[in-house]
PDB file of N, CA and C in Angstrom:
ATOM      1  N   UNK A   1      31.178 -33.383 -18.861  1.00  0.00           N
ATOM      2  CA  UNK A   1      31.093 -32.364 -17.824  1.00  0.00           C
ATOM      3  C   UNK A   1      32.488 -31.869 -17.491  1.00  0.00           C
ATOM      4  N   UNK A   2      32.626 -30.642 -17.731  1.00  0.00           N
ATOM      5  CA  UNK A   2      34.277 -30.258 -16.851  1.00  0.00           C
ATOM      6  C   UNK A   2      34.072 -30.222 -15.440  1.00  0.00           C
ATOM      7  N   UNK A   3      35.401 -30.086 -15.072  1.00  0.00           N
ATOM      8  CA  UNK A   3      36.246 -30.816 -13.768  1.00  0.00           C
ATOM      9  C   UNK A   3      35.036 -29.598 -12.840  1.00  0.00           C
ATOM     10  N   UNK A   4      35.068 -28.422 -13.385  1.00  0.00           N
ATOM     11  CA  UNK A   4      34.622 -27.338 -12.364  1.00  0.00           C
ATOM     12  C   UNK A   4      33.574 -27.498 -11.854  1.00  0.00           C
ATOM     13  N   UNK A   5      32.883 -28.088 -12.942  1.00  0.00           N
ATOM     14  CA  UNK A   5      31.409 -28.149 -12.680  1.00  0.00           C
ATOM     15  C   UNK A   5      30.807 -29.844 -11.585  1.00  0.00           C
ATOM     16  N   UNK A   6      31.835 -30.912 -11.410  1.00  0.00           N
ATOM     17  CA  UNK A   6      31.432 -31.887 -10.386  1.00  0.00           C
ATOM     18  C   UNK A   6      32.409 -31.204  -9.388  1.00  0.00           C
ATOM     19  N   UNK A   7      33.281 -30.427  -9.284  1.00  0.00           N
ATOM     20  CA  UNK A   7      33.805 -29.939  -8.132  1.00  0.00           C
ATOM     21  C   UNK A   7      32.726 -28.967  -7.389  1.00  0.00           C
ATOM     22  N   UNK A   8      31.952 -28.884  -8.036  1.00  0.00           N
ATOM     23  CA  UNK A   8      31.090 -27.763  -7.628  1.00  0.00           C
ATOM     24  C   UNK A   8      29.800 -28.302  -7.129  1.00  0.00           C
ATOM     25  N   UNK A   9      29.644 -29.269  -7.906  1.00  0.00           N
ATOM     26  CA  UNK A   9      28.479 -30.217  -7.393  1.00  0.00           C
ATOM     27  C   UNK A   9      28.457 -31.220  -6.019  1.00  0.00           C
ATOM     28  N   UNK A  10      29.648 -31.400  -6.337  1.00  0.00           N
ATOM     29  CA  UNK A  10      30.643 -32.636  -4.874  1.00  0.00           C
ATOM     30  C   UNK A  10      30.448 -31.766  -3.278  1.00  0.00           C
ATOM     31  N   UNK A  11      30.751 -30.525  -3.631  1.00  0.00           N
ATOM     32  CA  UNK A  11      30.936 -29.439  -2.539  1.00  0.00           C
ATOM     33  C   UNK A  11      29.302 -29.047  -2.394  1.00  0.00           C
ATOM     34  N   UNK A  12      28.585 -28.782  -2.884  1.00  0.00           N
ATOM     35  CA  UNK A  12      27.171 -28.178  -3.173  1.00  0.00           C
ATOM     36  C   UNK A  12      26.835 -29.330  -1.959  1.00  0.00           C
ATOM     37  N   UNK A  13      26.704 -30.759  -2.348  1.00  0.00           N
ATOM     38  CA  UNK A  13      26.219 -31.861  -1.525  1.00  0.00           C
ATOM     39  C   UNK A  13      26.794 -31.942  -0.408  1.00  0.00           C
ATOM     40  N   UNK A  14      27.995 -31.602  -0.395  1.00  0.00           N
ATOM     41  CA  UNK A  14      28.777 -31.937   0.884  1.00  0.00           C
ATOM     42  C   UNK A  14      28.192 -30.843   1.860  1.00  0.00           C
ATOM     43  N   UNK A  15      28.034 -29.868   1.397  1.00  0.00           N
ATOM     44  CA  UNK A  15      27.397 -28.644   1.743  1.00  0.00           C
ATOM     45  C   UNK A  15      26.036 -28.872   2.322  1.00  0.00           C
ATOM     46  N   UNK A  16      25.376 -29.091   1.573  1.00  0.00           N
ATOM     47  CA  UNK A  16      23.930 -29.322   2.384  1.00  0.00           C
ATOM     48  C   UNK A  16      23.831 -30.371   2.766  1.00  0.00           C
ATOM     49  N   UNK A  17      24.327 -31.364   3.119  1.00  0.00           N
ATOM     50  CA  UNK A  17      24.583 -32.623   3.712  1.00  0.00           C
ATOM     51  C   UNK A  17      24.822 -32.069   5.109  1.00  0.00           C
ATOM     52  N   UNK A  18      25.924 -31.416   5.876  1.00  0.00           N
ATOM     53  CA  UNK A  18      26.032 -31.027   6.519  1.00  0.00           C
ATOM     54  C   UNK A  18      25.025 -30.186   7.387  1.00  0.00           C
ATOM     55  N   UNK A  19      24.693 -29.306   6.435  1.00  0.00           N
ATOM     56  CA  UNK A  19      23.832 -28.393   6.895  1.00  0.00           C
ATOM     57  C   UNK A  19      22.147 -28.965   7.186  1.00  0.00           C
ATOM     58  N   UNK A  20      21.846 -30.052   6.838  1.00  0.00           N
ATOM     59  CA  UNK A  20      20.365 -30.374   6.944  1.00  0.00           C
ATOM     60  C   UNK A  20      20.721 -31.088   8.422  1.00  0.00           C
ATOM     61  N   UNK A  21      21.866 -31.938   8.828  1.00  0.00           N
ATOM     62  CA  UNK A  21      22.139 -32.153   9.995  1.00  0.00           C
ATOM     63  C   UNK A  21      21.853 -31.223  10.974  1.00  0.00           C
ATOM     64  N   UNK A  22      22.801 -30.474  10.611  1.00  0.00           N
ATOM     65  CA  UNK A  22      23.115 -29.054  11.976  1.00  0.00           C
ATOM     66  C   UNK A  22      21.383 -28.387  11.691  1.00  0.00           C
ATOM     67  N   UNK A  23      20.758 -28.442  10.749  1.00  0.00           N
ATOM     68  CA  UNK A  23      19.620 -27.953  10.618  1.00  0.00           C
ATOM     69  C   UNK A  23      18.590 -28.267  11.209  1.00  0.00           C
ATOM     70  N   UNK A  24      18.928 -29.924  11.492  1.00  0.00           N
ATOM     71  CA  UNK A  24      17.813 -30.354  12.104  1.00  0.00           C
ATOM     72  C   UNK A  24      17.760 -30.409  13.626  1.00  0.00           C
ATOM     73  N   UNK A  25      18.669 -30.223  14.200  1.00  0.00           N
ATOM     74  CA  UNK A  25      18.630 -30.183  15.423  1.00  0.00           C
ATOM     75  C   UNK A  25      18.053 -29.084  15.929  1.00  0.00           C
ATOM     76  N   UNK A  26      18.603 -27.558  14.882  1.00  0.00           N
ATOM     77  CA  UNK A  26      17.702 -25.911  14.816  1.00  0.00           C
ATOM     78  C   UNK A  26      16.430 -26.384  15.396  1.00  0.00           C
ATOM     79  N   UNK A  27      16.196 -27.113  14.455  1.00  0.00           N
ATOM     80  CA  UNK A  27      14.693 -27.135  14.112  1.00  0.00           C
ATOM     81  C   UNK A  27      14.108 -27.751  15.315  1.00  0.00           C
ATOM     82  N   UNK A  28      14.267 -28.955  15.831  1.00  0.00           N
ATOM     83  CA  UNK A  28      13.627 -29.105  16.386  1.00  0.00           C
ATOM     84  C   UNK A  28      13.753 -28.275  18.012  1.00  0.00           C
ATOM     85  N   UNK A  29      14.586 -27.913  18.157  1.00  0.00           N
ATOM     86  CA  UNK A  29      14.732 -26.726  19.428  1.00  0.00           C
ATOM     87  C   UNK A  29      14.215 -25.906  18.951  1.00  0.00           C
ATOM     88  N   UNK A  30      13.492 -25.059  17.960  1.00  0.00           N
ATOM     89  CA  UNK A  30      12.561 -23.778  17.577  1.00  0.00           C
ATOM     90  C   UNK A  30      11.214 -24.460  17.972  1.00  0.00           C
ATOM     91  N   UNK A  31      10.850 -25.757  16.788  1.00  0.00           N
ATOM     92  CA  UNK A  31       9.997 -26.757  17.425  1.00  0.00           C
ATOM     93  C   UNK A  31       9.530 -26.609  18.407  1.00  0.00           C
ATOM     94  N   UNK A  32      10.513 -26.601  19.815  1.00  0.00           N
ATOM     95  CA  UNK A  32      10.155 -27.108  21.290  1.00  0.00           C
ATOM     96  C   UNK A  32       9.726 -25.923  21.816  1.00  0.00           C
ATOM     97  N   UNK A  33      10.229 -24.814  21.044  1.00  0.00           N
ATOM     98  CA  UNK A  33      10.290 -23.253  21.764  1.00  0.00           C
ATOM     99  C   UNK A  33       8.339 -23.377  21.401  1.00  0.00           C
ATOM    100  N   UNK A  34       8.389 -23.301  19.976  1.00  0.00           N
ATOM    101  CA  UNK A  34       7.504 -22.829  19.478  1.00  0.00           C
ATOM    102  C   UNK A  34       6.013 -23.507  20.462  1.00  0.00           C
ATOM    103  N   UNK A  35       6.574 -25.149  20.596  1.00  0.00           N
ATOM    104  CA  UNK A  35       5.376 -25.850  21.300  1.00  0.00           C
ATOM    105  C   UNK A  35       4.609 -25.524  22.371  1.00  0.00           C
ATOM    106  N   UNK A  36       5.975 -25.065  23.120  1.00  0.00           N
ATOM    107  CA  UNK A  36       5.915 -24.476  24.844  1.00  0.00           C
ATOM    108  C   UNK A  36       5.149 -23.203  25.175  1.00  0.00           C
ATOM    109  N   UNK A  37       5.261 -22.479  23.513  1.00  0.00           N
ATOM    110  CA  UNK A  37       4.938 -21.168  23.512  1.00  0.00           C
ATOM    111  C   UNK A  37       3.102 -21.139  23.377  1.00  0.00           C
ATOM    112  N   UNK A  38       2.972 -22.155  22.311  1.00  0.00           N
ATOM    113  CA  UNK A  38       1.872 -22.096  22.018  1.00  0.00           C
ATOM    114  C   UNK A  38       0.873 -23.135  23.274  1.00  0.00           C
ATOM    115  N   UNK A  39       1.728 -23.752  23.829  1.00  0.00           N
ATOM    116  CA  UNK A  39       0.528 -24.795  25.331  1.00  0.00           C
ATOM    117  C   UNK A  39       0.675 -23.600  26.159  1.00  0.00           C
ATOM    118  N   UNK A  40       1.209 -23.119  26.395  1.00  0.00           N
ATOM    119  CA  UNK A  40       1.360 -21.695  27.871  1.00  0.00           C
ATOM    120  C   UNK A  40      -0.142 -21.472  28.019  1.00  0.00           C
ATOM    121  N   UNK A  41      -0.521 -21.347  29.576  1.00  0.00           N
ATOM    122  CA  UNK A  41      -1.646 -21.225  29.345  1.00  0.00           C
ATOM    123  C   UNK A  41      -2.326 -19.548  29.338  1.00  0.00           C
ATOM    124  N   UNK A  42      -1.302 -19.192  29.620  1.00  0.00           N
ATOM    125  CA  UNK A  42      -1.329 -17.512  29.152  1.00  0.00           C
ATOM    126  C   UNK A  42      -1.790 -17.183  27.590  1.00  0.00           C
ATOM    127  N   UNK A  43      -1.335 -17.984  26.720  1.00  0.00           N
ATOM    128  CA  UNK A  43      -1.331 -18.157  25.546  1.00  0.00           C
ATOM    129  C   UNK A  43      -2.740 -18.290  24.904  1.00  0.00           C
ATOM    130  N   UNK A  44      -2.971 -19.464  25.836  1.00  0.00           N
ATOM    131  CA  UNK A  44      -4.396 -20.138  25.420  1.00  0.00           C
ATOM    132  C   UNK A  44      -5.325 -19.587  25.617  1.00  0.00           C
ATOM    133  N   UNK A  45      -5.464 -18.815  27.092  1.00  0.00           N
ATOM    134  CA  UNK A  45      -6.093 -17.957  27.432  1.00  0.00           C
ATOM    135  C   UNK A  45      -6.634 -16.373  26.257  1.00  0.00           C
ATOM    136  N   UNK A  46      -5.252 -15.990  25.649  1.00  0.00           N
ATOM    137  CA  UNK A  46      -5.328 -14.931  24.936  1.00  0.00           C
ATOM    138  C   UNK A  46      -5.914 -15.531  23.722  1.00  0.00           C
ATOM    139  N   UNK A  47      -5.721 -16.980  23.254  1.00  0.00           N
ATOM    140  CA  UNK A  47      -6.436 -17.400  22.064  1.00  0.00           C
ATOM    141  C   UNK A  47      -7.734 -17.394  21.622  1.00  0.00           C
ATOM    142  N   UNK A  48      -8.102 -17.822  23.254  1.00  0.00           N
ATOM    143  CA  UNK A  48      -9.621 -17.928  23.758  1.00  0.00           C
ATOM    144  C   UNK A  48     -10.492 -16.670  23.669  1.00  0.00           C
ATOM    145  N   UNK A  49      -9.700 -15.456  24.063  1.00  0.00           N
ATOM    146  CA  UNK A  49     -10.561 -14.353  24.310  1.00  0.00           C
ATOM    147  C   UNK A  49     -10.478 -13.788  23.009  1.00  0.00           C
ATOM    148  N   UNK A  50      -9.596 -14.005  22.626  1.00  0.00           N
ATOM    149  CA  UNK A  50      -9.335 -13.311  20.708  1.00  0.00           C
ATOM    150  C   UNK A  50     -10.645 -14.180  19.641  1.00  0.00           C
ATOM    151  N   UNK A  51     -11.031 -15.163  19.855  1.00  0.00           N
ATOM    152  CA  UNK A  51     -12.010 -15.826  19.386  1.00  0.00           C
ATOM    153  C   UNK A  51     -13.125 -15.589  19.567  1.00  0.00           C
ATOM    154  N   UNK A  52     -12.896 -14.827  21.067  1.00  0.00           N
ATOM    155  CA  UNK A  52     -14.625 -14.480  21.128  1.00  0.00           C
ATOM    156  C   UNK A  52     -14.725 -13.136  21.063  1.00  0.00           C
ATOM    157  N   UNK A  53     -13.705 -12.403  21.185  1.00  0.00           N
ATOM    158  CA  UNK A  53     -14.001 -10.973  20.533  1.00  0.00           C
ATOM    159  C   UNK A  53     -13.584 -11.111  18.915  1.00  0.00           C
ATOM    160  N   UNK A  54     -13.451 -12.164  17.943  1.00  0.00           N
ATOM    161  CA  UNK A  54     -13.611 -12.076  16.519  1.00  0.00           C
ATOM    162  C   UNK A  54     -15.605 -12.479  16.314  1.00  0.00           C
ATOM    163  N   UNK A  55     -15.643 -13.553  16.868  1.00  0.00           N
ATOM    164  CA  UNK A  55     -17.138 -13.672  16.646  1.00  0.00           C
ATOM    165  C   UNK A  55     -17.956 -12.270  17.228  1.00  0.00           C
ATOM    166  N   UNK A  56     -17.885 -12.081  18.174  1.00  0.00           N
ATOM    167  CA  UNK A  56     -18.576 -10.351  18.607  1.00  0.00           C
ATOM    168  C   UNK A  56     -18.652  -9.819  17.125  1.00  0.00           C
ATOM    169  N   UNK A  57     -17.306  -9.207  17.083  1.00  0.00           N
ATOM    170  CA  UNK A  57     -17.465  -8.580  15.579  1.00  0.00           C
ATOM    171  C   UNK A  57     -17.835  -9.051  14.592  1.00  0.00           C
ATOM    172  N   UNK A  58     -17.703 -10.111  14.571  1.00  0.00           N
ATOM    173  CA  UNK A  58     -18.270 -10.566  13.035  1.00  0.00           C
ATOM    174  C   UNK A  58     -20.021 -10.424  12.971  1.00  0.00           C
ATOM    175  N   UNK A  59     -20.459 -10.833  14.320  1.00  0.00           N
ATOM    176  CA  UNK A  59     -21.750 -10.471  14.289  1.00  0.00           C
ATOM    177  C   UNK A  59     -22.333  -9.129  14.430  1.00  0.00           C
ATOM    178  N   UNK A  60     -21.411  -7.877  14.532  1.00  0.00           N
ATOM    179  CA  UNK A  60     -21.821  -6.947  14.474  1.00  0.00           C
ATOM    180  C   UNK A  60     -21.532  -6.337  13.003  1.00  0.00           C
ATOM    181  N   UNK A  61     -20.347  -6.916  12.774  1.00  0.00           N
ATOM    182  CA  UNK A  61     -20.147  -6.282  11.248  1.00  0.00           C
ATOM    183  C   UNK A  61     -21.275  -6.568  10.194  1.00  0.00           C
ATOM    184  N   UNK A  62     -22.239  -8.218  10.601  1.00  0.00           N
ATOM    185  CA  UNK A  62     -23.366  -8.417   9.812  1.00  0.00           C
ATOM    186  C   UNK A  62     -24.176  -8.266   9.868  1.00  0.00           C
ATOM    187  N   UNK A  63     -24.295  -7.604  11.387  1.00  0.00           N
ATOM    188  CA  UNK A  63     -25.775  -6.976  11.818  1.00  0.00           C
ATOM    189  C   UNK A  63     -25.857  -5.511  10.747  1.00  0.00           C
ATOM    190  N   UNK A  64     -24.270  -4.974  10.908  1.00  0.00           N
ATOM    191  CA  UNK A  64     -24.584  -2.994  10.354  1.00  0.00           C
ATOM    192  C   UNK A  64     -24.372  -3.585   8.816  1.00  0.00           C
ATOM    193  N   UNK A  65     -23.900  -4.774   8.198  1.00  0.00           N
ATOM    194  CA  UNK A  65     -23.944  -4.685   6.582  1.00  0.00           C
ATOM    195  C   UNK A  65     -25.455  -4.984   6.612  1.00  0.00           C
ATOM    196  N   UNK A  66     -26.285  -5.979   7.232  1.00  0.00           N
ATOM    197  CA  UNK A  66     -28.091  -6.018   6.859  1.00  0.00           C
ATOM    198  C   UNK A  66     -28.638  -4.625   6.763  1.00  0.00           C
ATOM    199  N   UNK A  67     -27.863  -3.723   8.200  1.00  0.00           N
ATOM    200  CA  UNK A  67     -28.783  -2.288   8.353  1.00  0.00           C
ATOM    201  C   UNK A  67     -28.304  -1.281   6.796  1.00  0.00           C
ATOM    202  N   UNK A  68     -27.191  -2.028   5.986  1.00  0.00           N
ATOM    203  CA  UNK A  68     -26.879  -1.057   5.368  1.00  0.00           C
ATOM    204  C   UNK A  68     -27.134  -1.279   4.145  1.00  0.00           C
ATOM    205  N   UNK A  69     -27.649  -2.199   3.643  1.00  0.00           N
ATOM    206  CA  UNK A  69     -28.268  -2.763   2.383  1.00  0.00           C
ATOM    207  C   UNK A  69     -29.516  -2.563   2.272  1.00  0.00           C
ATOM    208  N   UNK A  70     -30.184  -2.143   3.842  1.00  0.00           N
ATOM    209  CA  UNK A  70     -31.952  -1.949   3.379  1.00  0.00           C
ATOM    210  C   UNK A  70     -31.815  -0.606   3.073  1.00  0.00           C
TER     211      UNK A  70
END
């Protein structure tokens, strides 16, 4: 192997060595954002009503495909 190529490899590791550290801390503060975001009960609320206006439609979309196949 030439010199360039473990100098390059040495640094590559040292490199993401570092970075999965500092990465992980990102992460888990997006994590916490993300958690907080999704328990809100504003959130839950909008989850709730989005679920029941998908079933609405779905049962209407299969009511007009039956009316539209006879």
């Amino acid at each position: 192997m030439s010199f360039r190529l473990v100098l390059i490899a040495i640094i590559a590791f040292v490199a993401y060595t570092f970075g999965a550290k500092a990465g992980h801390g990102r992460y888990k503060q997006i994590a916490g954002y993300a958690g907080s975001f999704w328990n809100d009960p504003q959130v839950k609320k909008a989850r709730k009503s989005a679920k029941k206006n998908v079933a609405t439609a779905r049962k209407a979309a299969i009511k007009k495909a039956k009316k539209a196949s006879r």
